[in-house]
N, C-alpha and C. Protein backbone atom coordinates (compact mmCIF):
# COMPACT_ATOMS: atom_id res chain seq x y z
N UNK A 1 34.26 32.47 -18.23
CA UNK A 1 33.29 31.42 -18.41
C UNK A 1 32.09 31.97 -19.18
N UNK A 2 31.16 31.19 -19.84
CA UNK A 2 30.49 31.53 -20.61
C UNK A 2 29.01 31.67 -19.79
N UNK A 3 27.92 32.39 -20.21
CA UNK A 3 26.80 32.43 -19.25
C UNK A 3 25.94 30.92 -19.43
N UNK A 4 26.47 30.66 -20.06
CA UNK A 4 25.26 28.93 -20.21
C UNK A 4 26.43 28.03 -19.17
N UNK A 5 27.54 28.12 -19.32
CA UNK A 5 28.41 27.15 -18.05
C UNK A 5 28.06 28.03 -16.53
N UNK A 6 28.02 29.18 -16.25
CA UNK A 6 27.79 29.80 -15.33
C UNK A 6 26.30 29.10 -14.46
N UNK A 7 25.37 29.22 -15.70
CA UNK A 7 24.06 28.93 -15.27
C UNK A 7 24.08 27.22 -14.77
N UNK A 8 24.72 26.47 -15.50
CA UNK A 8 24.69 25.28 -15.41
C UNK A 8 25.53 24.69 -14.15
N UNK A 9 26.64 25.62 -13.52
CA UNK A 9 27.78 25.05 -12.43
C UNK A 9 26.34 26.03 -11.48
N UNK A 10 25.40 26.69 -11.48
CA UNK A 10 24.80 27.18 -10.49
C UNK A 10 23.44 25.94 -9.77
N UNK A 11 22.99 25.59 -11.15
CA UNK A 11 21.73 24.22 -11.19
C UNK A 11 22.75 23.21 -10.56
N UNK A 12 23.89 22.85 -10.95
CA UNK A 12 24.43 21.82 -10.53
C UNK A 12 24.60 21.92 -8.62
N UNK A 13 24.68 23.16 -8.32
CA UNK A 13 25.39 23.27 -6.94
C UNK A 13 23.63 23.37 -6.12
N UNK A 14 23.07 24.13 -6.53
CA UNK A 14 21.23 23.55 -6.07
C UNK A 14 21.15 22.19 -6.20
N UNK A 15 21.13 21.76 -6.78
CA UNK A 15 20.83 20.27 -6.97
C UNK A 15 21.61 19.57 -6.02
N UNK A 16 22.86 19.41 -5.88
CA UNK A 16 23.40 19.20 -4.45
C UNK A 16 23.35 19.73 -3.05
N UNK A 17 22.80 20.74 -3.25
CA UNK A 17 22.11 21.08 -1.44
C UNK A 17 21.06 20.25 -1.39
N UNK A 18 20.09 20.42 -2.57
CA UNK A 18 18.77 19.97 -2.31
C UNK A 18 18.98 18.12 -2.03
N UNK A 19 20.10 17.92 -2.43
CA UNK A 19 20.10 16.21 -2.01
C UNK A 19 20.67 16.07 -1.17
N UNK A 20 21.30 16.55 -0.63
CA UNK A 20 22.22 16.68 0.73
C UNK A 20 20.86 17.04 2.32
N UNK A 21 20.09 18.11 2.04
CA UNK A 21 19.47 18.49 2.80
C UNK A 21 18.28 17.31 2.91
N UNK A 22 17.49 16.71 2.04
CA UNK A 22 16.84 15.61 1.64
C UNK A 22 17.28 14.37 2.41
N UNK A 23 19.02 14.25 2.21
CA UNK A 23 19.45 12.95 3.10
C UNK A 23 18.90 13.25 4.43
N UNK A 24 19.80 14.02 5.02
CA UNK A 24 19.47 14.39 6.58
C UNK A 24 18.45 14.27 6.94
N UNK A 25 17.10 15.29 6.11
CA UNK A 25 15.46 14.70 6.46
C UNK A 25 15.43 13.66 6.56
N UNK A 26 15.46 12.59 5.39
CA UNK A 26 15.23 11.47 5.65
C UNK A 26 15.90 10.65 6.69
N UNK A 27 16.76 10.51 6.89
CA UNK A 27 17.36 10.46 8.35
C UNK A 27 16.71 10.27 9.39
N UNK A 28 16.13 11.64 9.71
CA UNK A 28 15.75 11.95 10.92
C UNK A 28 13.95 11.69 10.71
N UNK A 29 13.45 11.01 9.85
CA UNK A 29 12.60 10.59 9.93
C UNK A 29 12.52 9.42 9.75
N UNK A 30 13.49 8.74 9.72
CA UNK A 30 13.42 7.42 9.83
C UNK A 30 13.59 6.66 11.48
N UNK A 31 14.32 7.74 11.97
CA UNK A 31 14.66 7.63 13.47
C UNK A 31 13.19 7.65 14.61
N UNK A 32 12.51 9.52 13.89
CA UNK A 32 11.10 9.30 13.99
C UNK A 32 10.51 8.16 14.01
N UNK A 33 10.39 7.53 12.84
CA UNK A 33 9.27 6.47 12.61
C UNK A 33 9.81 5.71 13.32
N UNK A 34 11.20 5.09 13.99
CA UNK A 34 11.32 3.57 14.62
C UNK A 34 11.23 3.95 16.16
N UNK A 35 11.20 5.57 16.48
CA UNK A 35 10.80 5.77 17.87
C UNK A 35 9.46 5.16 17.77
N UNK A 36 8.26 6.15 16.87
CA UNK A 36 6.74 5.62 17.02
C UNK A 36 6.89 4.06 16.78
N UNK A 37 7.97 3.40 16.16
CA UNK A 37 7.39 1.81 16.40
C UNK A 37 7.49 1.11 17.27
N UNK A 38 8.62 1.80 18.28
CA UNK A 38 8.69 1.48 19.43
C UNK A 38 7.42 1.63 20.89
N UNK A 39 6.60 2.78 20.60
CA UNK A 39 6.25 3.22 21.43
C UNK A 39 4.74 2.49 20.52
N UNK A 40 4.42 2.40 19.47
CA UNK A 40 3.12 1.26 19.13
C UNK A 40 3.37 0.19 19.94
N UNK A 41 4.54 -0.74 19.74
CA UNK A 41 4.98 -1.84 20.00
C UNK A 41 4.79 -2.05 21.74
N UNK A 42 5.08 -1.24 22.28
CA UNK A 42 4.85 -1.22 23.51
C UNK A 42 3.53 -1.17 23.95
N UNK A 43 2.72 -0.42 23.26
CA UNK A 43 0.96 -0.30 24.21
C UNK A 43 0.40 -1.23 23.27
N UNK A 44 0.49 -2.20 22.84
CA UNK A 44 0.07 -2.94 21.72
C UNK A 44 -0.61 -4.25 22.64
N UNK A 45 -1.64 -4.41 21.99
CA UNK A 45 -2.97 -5.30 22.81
C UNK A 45 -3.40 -5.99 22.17
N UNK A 46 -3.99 -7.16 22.24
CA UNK A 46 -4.57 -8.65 21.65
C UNK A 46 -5.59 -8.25 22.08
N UNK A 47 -6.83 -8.25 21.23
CA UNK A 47 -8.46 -7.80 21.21
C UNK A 47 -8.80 -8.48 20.15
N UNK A 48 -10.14 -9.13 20.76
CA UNK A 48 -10.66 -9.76 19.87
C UNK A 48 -12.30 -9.12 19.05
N UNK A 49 -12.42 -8.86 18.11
CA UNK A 49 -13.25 -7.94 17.10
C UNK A 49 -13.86 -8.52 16.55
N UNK A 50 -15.15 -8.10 15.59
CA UNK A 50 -16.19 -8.53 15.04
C UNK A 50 -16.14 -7.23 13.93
N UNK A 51 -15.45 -7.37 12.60
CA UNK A 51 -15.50 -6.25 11.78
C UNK A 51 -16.66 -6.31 11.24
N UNK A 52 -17.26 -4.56 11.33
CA UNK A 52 -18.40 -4.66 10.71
C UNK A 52 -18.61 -3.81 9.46
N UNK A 53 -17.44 -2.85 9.24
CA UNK A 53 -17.15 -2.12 7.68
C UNK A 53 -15.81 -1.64 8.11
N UNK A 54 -15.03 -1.25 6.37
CA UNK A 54 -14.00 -0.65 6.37
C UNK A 54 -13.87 -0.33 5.31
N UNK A 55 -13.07 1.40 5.17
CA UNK A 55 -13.35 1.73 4.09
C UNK A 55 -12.04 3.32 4.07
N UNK A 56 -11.71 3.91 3.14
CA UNK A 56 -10.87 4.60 3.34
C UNK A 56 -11.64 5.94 3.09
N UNK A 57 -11.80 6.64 3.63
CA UNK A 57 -12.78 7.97 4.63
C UNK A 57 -11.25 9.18 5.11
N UNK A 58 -12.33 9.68 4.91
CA UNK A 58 -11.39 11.70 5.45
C UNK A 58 -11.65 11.23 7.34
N UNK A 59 -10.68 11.69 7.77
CA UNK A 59 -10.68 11.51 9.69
C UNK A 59 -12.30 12.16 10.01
N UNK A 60 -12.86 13.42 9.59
CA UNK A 60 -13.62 14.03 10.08
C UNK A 60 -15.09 13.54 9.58
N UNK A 61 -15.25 12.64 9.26
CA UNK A 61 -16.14 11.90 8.35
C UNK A 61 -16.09 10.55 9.00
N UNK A 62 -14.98 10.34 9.88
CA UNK A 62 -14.76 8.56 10.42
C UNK A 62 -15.48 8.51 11.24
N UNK A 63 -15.33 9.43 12.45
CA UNK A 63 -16.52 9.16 13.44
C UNK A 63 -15.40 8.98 14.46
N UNK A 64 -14.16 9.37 14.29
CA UNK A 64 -13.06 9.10 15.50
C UNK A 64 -13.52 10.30 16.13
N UNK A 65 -12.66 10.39 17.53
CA UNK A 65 -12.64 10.92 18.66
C UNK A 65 -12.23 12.51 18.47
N UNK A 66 -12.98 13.44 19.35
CA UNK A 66 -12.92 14.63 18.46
C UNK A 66 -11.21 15.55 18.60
N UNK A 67 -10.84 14.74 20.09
CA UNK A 67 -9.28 14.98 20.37
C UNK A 67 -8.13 14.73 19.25
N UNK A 68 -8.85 13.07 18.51
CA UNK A 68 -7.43 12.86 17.72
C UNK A 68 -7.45 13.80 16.68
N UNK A 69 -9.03 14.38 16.06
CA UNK A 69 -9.07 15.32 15.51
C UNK A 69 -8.11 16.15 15.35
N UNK A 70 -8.35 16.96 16.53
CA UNK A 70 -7.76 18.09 16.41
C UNK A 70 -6.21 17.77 16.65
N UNK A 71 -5.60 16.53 16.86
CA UNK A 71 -3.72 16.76 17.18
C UNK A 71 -3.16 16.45 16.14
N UNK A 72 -4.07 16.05 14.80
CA UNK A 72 -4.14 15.66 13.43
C UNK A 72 -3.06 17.09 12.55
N UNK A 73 -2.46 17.10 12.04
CA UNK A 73 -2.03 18.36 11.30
C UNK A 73 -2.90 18.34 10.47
N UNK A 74 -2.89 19.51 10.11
CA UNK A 74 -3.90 20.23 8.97
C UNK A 74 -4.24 19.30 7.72
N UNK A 75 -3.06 19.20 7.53
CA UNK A 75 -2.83 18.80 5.98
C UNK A 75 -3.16 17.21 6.07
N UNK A 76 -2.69 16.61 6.93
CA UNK A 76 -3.48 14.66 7.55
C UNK A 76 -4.54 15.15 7.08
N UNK A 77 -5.63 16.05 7.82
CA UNK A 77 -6.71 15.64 8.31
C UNK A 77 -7.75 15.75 6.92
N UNK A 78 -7.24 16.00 5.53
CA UNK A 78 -8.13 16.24 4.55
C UNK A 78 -7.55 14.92 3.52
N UNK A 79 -6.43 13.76 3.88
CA UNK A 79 -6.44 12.97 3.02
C UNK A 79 -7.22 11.55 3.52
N UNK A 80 -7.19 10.68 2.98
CA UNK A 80 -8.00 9.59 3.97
C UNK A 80 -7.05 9.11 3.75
N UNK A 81 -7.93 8.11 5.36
CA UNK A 81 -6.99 6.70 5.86
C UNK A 81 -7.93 5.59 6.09
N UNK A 82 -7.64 4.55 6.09
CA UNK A 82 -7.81 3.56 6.02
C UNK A 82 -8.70 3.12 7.67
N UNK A 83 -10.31 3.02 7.48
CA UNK A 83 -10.83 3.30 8.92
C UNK A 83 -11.44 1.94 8.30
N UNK A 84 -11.24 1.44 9.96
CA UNK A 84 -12.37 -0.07 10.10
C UNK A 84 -13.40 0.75 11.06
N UNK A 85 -14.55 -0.21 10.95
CA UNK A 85 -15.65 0.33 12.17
C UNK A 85 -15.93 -1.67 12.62
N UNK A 86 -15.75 -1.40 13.84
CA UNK A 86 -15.63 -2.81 14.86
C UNK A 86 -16.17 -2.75 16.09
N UNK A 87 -16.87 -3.90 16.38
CA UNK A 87 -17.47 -3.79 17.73
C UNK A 87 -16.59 -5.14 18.46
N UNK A 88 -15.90 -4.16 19.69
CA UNK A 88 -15.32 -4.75 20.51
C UNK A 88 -15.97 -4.97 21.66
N UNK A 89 -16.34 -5.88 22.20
CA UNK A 89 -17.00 -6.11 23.58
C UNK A 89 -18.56 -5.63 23.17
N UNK A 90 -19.07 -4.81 24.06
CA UNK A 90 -20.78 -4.17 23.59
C UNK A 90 -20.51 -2.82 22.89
N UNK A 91 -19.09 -2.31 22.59
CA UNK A 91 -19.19 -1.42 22.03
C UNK A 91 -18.65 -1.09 20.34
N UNK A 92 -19.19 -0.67 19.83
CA UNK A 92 -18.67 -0.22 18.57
C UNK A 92 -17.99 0.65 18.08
N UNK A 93 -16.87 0.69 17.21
CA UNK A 93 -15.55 1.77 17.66
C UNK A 93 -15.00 2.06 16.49
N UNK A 94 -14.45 3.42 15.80
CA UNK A 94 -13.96 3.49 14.66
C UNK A 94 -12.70 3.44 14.68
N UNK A 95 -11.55 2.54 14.25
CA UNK A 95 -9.97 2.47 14.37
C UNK A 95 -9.96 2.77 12.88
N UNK A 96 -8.31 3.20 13.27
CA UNK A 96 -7.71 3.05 12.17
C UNK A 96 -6.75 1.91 11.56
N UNK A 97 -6.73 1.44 10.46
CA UNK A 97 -5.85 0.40 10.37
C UNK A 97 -4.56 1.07 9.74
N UNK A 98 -3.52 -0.38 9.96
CA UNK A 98 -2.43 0.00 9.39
C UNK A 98 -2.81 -0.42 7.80
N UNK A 99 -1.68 0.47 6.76
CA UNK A 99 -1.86 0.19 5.34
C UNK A 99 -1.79 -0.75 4.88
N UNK A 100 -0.24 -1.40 5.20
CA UNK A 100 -0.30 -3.12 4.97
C UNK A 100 -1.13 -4.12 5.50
N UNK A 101 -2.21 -3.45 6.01
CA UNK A 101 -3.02 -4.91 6.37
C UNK A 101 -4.40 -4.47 6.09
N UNK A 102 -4.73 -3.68 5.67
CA UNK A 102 -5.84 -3.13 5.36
C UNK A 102 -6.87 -4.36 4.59
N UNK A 103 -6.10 -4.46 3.65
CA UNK A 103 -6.62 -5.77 2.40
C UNK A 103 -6.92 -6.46 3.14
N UNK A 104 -6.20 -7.09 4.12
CA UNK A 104 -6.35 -8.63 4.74
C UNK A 104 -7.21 -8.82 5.71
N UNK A 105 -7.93 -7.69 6.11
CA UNK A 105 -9.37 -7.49 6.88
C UNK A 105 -10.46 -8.01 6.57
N UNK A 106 -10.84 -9.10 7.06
CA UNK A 106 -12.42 -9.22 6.37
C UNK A 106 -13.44 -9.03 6.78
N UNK A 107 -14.65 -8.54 6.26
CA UNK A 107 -15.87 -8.24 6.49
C UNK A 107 -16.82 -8.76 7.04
N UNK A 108 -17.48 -8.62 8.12
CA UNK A 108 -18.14 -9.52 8.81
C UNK A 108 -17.85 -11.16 9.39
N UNK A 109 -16.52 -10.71 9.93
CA UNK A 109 -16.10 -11.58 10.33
C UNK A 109 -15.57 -11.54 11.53
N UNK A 110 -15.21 -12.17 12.48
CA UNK A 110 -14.35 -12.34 13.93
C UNK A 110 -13.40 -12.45 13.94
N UNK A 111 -12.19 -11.63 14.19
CA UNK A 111 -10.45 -11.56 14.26
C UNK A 111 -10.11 -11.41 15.33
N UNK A 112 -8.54 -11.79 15.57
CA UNK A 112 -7.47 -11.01 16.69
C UNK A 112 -7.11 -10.19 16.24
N UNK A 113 -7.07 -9.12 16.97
CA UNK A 113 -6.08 -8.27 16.13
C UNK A 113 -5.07 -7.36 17.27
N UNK A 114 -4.14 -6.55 16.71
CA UNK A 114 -3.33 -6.46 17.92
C UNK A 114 -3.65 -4.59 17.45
N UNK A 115 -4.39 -4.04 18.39
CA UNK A 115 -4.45 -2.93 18.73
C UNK A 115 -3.56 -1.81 19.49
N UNK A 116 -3.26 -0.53 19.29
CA UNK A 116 -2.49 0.36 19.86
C UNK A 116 -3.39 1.35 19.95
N UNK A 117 -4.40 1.57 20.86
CA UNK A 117 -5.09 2.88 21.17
C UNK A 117 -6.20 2.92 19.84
N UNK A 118 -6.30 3.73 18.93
CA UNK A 118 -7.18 3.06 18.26
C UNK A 118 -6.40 3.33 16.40
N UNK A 119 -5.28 2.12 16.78
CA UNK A 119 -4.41 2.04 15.67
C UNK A 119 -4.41 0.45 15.39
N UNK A 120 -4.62 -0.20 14.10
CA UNK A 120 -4.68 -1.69 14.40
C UNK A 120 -3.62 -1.81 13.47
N UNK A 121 -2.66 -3.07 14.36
CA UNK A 121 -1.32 -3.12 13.52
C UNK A 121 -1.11 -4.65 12.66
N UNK A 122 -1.92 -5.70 13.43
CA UNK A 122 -2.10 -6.85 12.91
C UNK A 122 -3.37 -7.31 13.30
N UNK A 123 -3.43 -8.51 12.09
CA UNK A 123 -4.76 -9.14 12.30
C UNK A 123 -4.54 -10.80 12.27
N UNK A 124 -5.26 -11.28 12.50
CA UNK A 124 -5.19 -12.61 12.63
C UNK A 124 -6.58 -13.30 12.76
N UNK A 125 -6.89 -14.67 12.19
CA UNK A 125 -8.20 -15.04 11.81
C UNK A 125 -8.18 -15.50 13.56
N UNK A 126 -9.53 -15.72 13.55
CA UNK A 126 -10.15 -16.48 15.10
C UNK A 126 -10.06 -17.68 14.80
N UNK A 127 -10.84 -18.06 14.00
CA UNK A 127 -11.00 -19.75 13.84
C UNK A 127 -10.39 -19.85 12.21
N UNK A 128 -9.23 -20.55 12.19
CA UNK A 128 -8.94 -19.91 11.37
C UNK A 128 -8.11 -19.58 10.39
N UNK A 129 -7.34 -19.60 9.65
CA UNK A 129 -6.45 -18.59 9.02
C UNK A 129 -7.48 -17.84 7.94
N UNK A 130 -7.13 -16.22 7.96
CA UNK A 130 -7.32 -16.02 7.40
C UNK A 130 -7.56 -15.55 5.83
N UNK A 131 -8.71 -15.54 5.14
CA UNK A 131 -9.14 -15.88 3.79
C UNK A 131 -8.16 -14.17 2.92
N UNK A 132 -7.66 -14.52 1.39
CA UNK A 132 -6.18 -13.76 1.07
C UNK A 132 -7.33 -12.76 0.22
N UNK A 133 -7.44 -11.49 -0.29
CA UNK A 133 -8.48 -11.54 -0.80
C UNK A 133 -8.13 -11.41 -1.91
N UNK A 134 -9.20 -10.92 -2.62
CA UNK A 134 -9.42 -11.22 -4.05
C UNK A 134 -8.63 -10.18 -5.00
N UNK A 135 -7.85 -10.64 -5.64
CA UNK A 135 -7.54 -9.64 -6.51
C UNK A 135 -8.80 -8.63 -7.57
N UNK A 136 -8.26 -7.47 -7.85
CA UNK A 136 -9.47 -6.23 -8.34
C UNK A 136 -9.56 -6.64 -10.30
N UNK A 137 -10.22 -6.76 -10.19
CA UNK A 137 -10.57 -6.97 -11.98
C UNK A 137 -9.65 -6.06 -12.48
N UNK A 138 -8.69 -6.91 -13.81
CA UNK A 138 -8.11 -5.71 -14.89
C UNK A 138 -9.17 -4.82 -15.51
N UNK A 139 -8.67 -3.53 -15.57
CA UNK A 139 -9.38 -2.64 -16.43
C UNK A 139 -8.85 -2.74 -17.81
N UNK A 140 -9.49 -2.39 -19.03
CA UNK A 140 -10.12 -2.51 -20.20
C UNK A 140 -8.35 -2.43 -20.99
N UNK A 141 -7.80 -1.09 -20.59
CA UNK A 141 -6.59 -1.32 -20.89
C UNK A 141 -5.46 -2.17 -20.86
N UNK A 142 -5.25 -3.13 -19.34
CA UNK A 142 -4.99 -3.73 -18.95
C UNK A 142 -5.38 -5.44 -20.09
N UNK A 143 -6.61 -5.70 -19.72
CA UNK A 143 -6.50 -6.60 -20.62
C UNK A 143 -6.57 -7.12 -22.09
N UNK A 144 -6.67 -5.83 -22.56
CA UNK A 144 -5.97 -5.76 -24.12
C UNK A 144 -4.71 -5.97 -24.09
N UNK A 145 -3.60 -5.12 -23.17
CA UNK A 145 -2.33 -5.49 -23.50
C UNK A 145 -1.94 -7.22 -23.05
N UNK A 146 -2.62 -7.95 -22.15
CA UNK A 146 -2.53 -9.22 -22.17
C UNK A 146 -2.58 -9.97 -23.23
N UNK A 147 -3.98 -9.73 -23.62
CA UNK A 147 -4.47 -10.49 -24.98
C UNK A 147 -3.47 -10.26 -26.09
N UNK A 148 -2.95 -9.17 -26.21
CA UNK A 148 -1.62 -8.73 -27.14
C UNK A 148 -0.61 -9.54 -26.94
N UNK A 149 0.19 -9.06 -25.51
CA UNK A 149 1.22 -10.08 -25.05
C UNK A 149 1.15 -11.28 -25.54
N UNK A 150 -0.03 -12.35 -25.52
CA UNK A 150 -0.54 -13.81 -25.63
C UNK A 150 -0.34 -13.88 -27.12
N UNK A 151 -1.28 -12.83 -27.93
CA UNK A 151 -1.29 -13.16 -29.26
C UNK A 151 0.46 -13.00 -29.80
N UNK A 152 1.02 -11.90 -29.57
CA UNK A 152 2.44 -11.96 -29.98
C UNK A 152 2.96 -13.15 -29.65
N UNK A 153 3.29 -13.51 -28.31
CA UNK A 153 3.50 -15.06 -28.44
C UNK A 153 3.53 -15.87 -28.88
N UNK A 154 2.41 -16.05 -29.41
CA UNK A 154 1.94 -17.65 -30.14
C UNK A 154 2.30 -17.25 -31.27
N UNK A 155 2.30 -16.34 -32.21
CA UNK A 155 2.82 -15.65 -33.55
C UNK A 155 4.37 -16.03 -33.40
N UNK A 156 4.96 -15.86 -32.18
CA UNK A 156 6.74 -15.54 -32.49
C UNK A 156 6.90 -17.39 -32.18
N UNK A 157 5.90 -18.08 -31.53
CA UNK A 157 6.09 -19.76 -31.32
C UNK A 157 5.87 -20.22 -32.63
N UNK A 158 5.03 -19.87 -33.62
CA UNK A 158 4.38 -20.40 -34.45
C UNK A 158 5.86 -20.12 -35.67
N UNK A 159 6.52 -18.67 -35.57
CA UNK A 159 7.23 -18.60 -36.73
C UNK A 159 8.86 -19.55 -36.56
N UNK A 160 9.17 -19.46 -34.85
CA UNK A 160 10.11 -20.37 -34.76
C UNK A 160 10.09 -21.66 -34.94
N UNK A 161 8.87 -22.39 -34.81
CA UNK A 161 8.46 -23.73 -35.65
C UNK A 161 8.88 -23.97 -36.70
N UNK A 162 8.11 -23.27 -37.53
CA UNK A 162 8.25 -23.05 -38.96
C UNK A 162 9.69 -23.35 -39.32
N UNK A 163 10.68 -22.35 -39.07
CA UNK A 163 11.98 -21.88 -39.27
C UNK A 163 12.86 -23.25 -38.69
N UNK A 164 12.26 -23.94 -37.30
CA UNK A 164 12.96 -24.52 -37.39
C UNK A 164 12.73 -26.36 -37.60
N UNK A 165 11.56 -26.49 -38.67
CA UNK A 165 10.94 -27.59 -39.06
C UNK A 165 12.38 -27.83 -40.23
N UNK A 166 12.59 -28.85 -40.41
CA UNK A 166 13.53 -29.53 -41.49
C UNK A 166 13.17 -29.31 -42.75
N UNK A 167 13.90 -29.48 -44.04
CA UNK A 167 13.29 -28.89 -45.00
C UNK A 167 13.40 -30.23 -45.39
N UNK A 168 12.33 -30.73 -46.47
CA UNK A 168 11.79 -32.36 -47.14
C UNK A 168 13.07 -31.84 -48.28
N UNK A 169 14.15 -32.44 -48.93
CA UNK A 169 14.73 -32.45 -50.36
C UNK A 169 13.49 -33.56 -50.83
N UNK A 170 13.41 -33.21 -52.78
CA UNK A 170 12.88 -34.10 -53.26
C UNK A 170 13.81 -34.29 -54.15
N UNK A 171 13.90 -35.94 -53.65
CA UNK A 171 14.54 -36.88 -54.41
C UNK A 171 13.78 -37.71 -56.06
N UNK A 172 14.33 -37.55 -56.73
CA UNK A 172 13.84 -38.62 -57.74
C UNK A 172 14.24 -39.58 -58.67
C-alpha cells in the first residue's frame, strides 16, 4: 500500500471511533437530561412574581446563593445564564430562568410562573396572556441584503412583463 492510502485508511478509522464514542455520549446524556426533567418536574411550584430585572450575568455576579456557587463546575460558573431578579412574597430573589422562555418574561410586570428551587421553567401572564416580544432591529448588513432581495425582485417582475407583453404587428 502506498503511504498516502496508509495515512488515509488511518484518518478514516479515527474518524469512526470518534463517532461511535460521540453516539454513546450522547446517549447517556440524553438519559441524564430526561432524569433532571423528571426530577424538575416533580418539585415544580406555581408562584406568583412581580419581575423586577433580567438579564444574562456570570452566576458569581447574580447574587445567587453561595452553595449553588460552589456545586457549579468550574467551567458553568464563568459563562452566563439567563438570571431574573423577582420579588416573591416580601422577598426579593435571584432565579434562574429556563432558555426557552427567557424572551417571554416581561419587565415589571406580575406572572405565574412554575418554579423548581430557584430554576423557572414556565411563565404565564396573571391577568392576562402574555405580551410576545419584540423582535431586535436588523443590523446594517442585514438590511441591505433585504433591500437587494426586494430590488432584484421587482427587476426579474419587471423583465418577465416585458417578455411576456404581446408583440403589436403593424399592419398597413
Amino acid at each position: 500500500m502506498k503511504p498516502f492510502g496508509i495515512v488515509l485508511l488511518v484518518v478514516a478509522i479515527v474518524l469512526l471511533v470518534a463517532m461511535v464514542v460521540l453516539y454513546f455520549l450522547g446517549k447517556r446524556a440524553q438519559k441524564k437530561k430526561a432524569e433532571q426533567d423528571e426530577q424538575i418536574a416533580a418539585a415544580a411550584q406555581t408562584v406568583t412574581m412581580l419581575i423586577i430585572d433580567k438579564k444574562r450575568m456570570r452566576m458569581n455576579e447574580a447574587g445567587l446563593p453561595q452553595q449553588v456557587v460552589e456545586q457549579t463546575p468550574k467551567l458553568m460558573r464563568r459563562s452566563k445564564l439567563p438570571i431574573v431578579k423577582a420579588k416573591i412574597g416580601p422577598r426579593i430573589m435571584s432565579l434562574i430562568a429556563d432558555e426557552q422562555i427567557f424572551d417571554e418574561i416581561p419587565l415589571k410586570k406580575e406572572v405565574k410562573a412554575t418554579v423548581s428551587g430557584l430554576y423557572i421553567t414556565a411563565v404565564r401572564g396573571l391577568r392576562g396572556p402574555l405580551e410576545k416580544p419584540e423582535k431586535k432591529k436588523k443590523g446594517l448588513r442585514a438590511r441591505l441584503q433585504a433591500k437587494y432581495s426586494e430590488a432584484s425582485a421587482q427587476l426579474k417582475a419587471e423583465k418577465e412583463s416585458k417578455t411576456k407583453e404581446p408583440k403589436k404587428s403593424k399592419k398597413k
